[in-house]
N, C-alpha and C. Protein backbone atom coordinates (compact mmCIF):
# COMPACT_ATOMS: atom_id res chain seq x y z
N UNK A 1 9.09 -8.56 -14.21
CA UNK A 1 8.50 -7.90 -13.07
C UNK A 1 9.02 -8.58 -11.80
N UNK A 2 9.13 -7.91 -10.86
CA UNK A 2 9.74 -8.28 -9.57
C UNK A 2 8.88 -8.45 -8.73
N UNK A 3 9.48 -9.72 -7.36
CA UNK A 3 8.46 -9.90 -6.96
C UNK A 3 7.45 -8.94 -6.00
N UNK A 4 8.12 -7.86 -5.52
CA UNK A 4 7.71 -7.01 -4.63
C UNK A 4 6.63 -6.17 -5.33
N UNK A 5 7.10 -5.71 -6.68
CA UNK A 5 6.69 -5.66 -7.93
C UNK A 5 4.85 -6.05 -7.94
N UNK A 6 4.91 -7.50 -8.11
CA UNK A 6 3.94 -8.08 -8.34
C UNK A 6 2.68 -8.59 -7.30
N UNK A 7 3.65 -8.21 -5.77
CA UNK A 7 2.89 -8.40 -4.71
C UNK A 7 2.24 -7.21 -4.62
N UNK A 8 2.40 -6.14 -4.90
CA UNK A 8 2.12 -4.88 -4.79
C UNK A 8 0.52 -4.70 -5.64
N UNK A 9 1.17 -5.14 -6.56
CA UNK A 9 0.48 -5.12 -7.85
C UNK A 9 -1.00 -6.04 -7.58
N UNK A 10 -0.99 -6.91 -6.85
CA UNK A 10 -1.91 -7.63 -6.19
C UNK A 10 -2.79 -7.20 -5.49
N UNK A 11 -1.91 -6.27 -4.23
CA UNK A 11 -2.54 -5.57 -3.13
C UNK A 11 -3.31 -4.59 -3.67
N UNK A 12 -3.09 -4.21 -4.82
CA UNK A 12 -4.02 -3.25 -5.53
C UNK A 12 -5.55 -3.46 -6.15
N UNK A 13 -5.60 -4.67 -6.80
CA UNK A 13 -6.74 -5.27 -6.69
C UNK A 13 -7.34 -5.28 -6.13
N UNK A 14 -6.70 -6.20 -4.89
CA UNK A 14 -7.29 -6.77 -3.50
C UNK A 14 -8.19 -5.05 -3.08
N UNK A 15 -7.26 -4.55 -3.13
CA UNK A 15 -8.06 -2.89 -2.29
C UNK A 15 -8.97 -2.06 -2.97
N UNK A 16 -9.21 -2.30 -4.04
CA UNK A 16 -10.60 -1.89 -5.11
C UNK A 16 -11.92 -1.85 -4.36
N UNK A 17 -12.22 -2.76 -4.10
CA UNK A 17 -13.59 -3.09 -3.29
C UNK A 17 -13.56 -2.20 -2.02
N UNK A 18 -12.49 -2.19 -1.28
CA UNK A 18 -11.98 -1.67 -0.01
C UNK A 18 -12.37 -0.04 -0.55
N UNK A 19 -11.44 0.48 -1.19
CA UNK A 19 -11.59 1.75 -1.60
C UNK A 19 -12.90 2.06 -1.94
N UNK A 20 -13.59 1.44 -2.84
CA UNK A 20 -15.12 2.10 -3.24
C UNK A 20 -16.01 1.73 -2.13
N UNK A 21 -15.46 0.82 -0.73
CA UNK A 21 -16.81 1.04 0.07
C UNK A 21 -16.37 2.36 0.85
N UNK A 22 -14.98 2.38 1.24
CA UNK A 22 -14.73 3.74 1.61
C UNK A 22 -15.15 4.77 1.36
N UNK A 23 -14.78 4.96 -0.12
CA UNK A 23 -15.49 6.18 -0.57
C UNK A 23 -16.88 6.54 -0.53
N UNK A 24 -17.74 5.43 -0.43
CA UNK A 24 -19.34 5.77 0.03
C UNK A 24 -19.49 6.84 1.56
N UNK A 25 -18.25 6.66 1.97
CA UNK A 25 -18.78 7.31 3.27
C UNK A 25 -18.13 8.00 3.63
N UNK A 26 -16.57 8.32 2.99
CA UNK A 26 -15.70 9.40 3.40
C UNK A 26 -14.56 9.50 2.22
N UNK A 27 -15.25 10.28 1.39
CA UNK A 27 -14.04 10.23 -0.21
C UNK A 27 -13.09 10.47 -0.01
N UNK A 28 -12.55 11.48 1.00
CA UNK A 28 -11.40 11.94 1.04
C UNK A 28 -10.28 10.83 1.89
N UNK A 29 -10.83 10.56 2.49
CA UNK A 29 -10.24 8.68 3.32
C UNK A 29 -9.64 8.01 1.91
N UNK A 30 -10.72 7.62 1.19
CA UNK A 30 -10.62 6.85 0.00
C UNK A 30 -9.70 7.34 -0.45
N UNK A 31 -10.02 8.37 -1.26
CA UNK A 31 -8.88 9.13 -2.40
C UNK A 31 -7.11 9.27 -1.58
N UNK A 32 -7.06 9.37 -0.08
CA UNK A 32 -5.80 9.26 0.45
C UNK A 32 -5.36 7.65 0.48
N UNK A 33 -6.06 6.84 0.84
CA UNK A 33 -5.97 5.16 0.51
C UNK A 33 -5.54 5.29 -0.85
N UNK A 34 -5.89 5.88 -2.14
CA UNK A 34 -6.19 4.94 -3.25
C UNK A 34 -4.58 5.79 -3.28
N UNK A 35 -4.24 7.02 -3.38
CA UNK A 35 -2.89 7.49 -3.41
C UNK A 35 -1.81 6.87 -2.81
N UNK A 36 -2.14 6.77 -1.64
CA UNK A 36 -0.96 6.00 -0.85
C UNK A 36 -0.86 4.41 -1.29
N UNK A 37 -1.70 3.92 -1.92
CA UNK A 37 -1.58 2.68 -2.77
C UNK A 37 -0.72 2.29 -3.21
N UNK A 38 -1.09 3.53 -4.54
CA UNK A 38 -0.72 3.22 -5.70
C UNK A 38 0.91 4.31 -5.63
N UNK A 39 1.23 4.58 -4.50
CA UNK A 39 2.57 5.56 -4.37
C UNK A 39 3.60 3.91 -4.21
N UNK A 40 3.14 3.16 -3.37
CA UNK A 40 3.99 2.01 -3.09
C UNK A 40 4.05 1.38 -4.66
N UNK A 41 3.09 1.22 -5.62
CA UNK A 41 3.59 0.83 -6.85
C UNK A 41 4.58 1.51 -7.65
N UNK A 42 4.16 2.48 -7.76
CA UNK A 42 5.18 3.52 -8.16
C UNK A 42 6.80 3.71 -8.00
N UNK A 43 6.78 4.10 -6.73
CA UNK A 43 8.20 4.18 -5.51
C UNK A 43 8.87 3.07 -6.31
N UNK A 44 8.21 1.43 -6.38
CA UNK A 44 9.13 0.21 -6.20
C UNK A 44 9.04 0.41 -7.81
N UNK A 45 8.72 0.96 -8.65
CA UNK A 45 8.70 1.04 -10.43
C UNK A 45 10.33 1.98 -10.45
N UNK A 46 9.85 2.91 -9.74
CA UNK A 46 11.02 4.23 -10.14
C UNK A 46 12.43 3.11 -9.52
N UNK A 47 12.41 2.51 -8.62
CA UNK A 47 13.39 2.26 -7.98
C UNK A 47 14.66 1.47 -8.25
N UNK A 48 13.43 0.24 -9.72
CA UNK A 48 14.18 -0.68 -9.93
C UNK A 48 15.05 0.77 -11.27
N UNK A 49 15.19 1.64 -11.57
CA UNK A 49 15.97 1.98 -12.20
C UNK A 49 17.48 2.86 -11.68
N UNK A 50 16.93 2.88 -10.69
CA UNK A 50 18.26 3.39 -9.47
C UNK A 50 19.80 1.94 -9.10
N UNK A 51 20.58 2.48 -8.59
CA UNK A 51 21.60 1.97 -8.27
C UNK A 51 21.26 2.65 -6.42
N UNK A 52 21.83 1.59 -6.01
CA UNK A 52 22.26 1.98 -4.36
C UNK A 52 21.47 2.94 -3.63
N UNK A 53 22.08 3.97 -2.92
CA UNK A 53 21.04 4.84 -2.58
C UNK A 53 19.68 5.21 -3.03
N UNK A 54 20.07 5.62 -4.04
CA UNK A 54 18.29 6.16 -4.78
C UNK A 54 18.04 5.19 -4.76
N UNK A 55 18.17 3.75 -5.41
CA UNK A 55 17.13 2.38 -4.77
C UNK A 55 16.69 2.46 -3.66
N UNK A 56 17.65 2.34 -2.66
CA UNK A 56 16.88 2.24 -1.31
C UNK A 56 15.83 3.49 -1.17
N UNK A 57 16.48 4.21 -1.45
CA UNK A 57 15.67 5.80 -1.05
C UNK A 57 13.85 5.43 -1.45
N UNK A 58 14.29 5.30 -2.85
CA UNK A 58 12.30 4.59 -3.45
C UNK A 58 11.81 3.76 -2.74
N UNK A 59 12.71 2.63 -2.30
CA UNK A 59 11.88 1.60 -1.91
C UNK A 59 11.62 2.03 -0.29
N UNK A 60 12.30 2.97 0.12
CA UNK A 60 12.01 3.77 1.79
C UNK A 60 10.89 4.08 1.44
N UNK A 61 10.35 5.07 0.55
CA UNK A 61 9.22 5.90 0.05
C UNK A 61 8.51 4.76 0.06
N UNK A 62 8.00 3.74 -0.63
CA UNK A 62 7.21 3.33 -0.98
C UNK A 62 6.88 1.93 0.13
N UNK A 63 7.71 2.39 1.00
CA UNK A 63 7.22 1.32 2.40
C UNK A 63 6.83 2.73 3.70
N UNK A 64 6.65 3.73 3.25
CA UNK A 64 6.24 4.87 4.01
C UNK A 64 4.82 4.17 3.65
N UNK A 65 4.77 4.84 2.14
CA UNK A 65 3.68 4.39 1.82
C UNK A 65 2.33 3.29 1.96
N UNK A 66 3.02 2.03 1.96
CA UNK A 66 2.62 1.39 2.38
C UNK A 66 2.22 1.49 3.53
N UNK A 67 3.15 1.67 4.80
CA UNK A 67 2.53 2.06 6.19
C UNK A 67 1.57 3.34 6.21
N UNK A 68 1.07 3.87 5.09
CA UNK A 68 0.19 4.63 5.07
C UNK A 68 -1.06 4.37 4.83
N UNK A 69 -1.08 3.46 4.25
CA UNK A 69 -2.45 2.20 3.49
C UNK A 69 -2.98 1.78 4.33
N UNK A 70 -1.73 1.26 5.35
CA UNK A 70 -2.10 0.90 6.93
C UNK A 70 -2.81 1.45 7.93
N UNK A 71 -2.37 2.44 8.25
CA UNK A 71 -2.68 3.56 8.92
C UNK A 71 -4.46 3.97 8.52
N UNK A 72 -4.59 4.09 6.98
CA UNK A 72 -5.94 4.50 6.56
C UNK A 72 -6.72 3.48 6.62
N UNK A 73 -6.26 2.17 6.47
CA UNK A 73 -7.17 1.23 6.72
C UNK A 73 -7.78 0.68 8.31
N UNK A 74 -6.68 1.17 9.05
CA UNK A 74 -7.29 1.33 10.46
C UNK A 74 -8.20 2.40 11.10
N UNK A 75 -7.88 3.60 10.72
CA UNK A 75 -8.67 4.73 10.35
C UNK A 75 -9.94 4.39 10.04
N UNK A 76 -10.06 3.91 8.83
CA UNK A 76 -11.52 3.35 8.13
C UNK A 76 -12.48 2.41 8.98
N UNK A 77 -11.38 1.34 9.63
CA UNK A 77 -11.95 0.45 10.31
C UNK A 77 -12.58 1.22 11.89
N UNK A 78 -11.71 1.70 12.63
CA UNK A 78 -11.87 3.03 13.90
C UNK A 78 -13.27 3.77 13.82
N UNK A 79 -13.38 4.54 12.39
CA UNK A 79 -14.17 5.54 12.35
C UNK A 79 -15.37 4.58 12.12
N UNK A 80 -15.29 3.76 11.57
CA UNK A 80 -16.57 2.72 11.41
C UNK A 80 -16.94 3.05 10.21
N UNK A 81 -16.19 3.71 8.82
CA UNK A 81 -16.17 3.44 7.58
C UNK A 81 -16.90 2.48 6.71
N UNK A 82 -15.88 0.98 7.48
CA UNK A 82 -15.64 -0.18 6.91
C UNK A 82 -15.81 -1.35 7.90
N UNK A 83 -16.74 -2.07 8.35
CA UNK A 83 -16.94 -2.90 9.43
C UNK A 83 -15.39 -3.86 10.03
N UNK A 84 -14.62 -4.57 9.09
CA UNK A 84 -13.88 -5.38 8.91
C UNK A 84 -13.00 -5.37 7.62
N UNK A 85 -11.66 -5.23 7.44
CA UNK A 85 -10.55 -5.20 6.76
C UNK A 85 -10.73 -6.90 6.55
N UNK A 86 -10.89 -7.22 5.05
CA UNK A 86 -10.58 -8.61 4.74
C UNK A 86 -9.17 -9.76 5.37
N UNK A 87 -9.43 -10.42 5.74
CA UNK A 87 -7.95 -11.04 6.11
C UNK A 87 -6.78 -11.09 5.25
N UNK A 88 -7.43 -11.05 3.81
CA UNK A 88 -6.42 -11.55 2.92
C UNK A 88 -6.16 -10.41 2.49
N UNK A 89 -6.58 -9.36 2.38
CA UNK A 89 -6.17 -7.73 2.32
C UNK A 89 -4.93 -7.61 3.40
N UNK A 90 -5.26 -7.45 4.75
CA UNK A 90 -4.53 -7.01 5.66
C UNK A 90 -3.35 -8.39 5.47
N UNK A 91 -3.30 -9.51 4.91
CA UNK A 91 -2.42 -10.55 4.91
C UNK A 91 -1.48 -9.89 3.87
N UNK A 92 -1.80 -9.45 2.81
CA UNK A 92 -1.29 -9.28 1.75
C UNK A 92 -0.53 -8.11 1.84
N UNK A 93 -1.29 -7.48 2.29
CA UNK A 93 -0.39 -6.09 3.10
C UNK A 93 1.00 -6.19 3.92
N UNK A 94 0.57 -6.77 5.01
CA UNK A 94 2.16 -7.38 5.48
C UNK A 94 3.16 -7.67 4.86
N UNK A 95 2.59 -8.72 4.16
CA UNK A 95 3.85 -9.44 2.90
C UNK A 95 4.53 -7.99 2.45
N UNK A 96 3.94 -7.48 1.69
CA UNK A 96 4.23 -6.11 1.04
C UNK A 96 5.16 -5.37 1.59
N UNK A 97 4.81 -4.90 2.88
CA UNK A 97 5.27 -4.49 4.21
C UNK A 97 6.82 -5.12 4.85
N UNK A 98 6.51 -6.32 4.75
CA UNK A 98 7.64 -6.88 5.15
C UNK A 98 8.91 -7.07 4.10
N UNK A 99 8.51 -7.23 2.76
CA UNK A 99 9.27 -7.64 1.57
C UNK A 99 10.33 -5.95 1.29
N UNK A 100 9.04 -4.62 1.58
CA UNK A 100 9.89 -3.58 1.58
C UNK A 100 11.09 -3.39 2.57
N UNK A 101 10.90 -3.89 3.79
CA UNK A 101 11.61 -3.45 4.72
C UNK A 101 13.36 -4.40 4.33
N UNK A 102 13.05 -5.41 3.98
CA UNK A 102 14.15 -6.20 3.35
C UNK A 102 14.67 -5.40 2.26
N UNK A 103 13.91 -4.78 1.23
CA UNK A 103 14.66 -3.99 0.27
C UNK A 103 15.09 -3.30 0.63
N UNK A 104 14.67 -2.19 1.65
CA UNK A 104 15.22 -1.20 2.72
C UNK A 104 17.08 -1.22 3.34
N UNK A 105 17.02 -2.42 3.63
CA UNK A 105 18.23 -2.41 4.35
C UNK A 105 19.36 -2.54 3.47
């Protein structure tokens, strides 16, 4: 497993708790969080079986993605969802975030 792989794979955990307080108050928030999640696991799964382009192409997708996690978790936080995004959530996120953009190029 790779490490982007496994950071990912982390951030997913980490966002369990996140997601089910979401969903107490706006499922459809949630259920777009828990998709756009688990699309960044995915994307970086399909990807490692690509050469060149289609690599990059997945790992583009799945740092969309990611900036989509983003996006909903500010959302969540905005609408008053979710009082506060954990540090080590939104920490872990970055990493994620940042590790794609390196696969990217």
């Amino acid at each position: 497993m790779f490490h982007a792989y496994s950071l990912t794979l982390e951030l997913l955990t980490m966002l369990r708790p996140v997601i089910a307080e979401v969903r107490r108050q706006d499922r459809s928030l949630a259920d777009q969080l828990q998709r756009a999640a688990t699309s960044v696991l995915l994307n970086l799964a399909e990807g490692t079986g690509y050469r060149d382009r289609s690599r990059r192409r997945s790992y583009a997708i799945a740092l969309g993605s990611a900036r989509e996690v983003s996006a909903a978790l500010d959302a969540a936080v905005a609408l008053g969802v979710v009082e506060q995004l954990p540090d080590a959530v939104a920490d872990r996120l970055d990493h994620v975030q940042a590790v794609l953009v390196r696969l990217t190029r």
